[in-house]
Protein backbone atom coordinates (compact mmCIF):
# COMPACT_ATOMS: atom_id res chain seq x y z
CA UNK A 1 65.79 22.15 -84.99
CA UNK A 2 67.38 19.81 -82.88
CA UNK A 3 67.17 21.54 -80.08
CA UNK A 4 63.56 22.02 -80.78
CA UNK A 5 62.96 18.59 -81.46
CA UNK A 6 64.43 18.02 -77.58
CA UNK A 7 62.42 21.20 -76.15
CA UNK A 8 58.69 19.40 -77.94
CA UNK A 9 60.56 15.77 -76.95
CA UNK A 10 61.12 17.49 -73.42
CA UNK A 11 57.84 19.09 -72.81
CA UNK A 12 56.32 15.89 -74.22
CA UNK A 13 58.17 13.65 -71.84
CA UNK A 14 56.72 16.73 -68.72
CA UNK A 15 53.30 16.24 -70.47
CA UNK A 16 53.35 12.83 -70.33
CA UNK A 17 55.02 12.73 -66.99
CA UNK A 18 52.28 15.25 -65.49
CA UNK A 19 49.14 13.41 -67.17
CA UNK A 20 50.93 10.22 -65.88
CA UNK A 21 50.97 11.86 -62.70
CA UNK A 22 47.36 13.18 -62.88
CA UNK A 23 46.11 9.81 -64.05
CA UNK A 24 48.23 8.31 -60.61
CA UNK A 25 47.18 11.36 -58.69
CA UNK A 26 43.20 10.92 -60.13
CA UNK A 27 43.99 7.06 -59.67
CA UNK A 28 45.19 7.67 -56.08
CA UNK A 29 42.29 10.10 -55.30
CA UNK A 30 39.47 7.88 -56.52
CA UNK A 31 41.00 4.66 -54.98
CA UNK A 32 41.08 7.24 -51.53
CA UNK A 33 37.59 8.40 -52.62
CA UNK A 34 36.61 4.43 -52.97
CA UNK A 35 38.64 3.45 -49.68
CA UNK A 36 36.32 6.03 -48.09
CA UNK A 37 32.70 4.77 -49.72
CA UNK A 38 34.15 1.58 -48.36
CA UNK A 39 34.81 3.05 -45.26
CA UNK A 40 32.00 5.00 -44.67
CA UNK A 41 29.55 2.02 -46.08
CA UNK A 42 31.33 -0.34 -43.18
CA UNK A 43 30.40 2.33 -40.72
CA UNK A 44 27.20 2.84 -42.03
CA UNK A 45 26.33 -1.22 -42.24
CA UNK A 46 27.94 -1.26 -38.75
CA UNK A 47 25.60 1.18 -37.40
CA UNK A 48 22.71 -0.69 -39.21
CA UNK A 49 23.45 -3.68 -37.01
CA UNK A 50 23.83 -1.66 -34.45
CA UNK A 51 20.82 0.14 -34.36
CA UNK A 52 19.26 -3.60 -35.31
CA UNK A 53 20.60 -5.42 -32.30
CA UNK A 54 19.46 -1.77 -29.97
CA UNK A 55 15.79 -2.89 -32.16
CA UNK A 56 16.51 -6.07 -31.19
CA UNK A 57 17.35 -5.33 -27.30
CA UNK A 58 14.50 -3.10 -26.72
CA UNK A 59 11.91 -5.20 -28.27
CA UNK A 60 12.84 -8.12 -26.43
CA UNK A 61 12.57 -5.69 -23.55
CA UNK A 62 8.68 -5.05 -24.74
CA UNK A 63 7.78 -8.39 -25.60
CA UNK A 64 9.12 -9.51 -21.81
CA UNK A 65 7.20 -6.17 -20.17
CA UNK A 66 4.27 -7.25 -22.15
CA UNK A 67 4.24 -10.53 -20.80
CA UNK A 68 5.09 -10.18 -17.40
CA UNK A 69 1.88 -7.62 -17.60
CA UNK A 70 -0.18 -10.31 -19.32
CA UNK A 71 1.19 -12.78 -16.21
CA UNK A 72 0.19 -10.24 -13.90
CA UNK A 73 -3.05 -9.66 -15.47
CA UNK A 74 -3.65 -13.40 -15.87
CA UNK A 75 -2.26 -13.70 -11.70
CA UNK A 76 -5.21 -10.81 -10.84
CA UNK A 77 -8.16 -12.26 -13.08
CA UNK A 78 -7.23 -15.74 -11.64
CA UNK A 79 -7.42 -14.32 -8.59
CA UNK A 80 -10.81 -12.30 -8.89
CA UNK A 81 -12.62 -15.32 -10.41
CA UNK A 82 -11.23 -17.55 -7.54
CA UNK A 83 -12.21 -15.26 -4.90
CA UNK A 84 -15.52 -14.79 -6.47
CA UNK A 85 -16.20 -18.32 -7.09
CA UNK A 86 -15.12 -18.90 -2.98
CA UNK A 87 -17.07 -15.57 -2.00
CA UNK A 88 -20.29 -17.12 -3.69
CA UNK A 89 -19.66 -20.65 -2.06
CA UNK A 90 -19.48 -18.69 1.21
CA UNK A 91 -22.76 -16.86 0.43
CA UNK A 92 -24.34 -20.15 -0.63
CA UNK A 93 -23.17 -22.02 1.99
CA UNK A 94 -24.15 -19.44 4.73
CA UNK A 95 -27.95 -19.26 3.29
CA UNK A 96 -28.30 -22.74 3.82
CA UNK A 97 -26.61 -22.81 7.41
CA UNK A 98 -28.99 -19.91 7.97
CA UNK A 99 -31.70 -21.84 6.39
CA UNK A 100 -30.96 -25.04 8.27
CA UNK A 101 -31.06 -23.01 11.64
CA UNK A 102 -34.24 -21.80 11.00
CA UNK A 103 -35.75 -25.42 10.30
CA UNK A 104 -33.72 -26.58 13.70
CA UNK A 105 -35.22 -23.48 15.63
CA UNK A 106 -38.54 -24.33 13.99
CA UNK A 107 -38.22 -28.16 14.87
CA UNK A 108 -37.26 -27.32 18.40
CA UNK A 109 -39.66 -24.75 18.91
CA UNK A 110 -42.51 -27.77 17.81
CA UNK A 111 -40.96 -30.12 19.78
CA UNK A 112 -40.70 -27.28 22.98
CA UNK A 113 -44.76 -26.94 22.15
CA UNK A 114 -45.23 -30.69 21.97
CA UNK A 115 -43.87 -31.47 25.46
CA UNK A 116 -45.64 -28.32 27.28
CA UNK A 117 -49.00 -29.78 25.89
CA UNK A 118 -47.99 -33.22 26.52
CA UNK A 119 -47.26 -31.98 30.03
CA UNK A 120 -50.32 -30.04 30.13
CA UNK A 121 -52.31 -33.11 29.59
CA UNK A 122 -50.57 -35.07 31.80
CA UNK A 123 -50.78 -32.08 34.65
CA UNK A 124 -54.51 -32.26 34.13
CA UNK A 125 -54.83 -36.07 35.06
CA UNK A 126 -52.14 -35.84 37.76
CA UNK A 127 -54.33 -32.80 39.20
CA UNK A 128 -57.48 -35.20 38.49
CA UNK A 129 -55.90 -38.14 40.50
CA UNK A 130 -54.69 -35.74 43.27
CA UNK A 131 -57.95 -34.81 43.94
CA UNK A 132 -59.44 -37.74 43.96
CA UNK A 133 -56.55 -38.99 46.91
CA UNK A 134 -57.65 -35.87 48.34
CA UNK A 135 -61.47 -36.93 48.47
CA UNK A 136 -60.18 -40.22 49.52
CA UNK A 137 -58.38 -38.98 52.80
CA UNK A 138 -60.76 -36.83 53.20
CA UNK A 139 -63.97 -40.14 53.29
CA UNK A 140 -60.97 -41.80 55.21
CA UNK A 141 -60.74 -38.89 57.55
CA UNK A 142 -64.24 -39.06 58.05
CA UNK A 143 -64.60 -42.91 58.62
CA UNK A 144 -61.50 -42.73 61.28
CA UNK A 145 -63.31 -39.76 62.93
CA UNK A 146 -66.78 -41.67 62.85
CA UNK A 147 -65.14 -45.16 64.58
CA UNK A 148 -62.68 -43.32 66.84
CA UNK A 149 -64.29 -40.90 69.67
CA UNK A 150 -63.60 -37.72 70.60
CA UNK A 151 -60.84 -36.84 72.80
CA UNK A 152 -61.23 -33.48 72.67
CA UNK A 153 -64.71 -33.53 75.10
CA UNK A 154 -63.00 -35.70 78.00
CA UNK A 155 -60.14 -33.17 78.43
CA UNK A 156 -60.29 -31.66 81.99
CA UNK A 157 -61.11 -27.66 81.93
């Protein structure tokens, strides 16, 4: 019975050794199972910020392309409402140089007609007092030829 009592006090002592074993072995397993949750929830969180700071990167990226359209945009609009604003001055300010040379062409073509008639007149009285030297010499003619005599009749043939 002895011996029996050590064979059921042996295999208890292997029982107890194996399910102390399994329960280190189980322990072991689940603290490697846990070790790797850990593990794999660090990787996982480290790709999170990862893929967060790539968000990050690439939407700074966006937000800067975005802008430097809206500065272009802003740079071409600028420029198209400057350029119309001059183009307009330009317009308005050749109508009225076109408009201004029409009143100076129209002013000197009034002042041309002015002169010719003013000359016109005066060429009438100047042609009115040169006739009137003319009928002068002419009664002067006359009177010198009336007190002066002929010279023609005493030249010898």
């Amino acid at each position: 019975m002895e011996e029996r009592a050590i064979q059921r006090a042996e295999r208890r002592r292997i029982l107890a050794e194996r399910k102390k074993k399994q329960e280190e072995d189980k322990l072991a397993q689940l603290k490697a199972q846990e070790e790797e949750r850990q593990k794999k929830d660090a990787e996982e969180k480290e790709a999170q910020l990862e893929r967060k700071r790539e968000e990050k990167r690439l939407k700074k990226m966006y937000v800067s392309d975005v802008e430097k359209e809206a500065r272009k945009l802003c740079v071409y609009f600028l420029q198209k409402k400057f350029f119309r604003a001059w183009l307009t001055m330009v317009r308005d300010l050749k109508t009225e140089s076109q408009r201004k040379l029409a009143i100076a062409a129209e002013h000197c073509d009034r002042k041309i007609l002015s002169v010719m008639i003013q000359a016109w007149k005066a060429f009438v009285k100047l042609t009115k007092e040169e006739r009137v030297r003319e009928e002068r010499r002419g009664q002067l003619r006359r009177k010198v030829a009336d007190i002066l005599p002929d010279f023609q009749a005493l030249t010898p043939l």
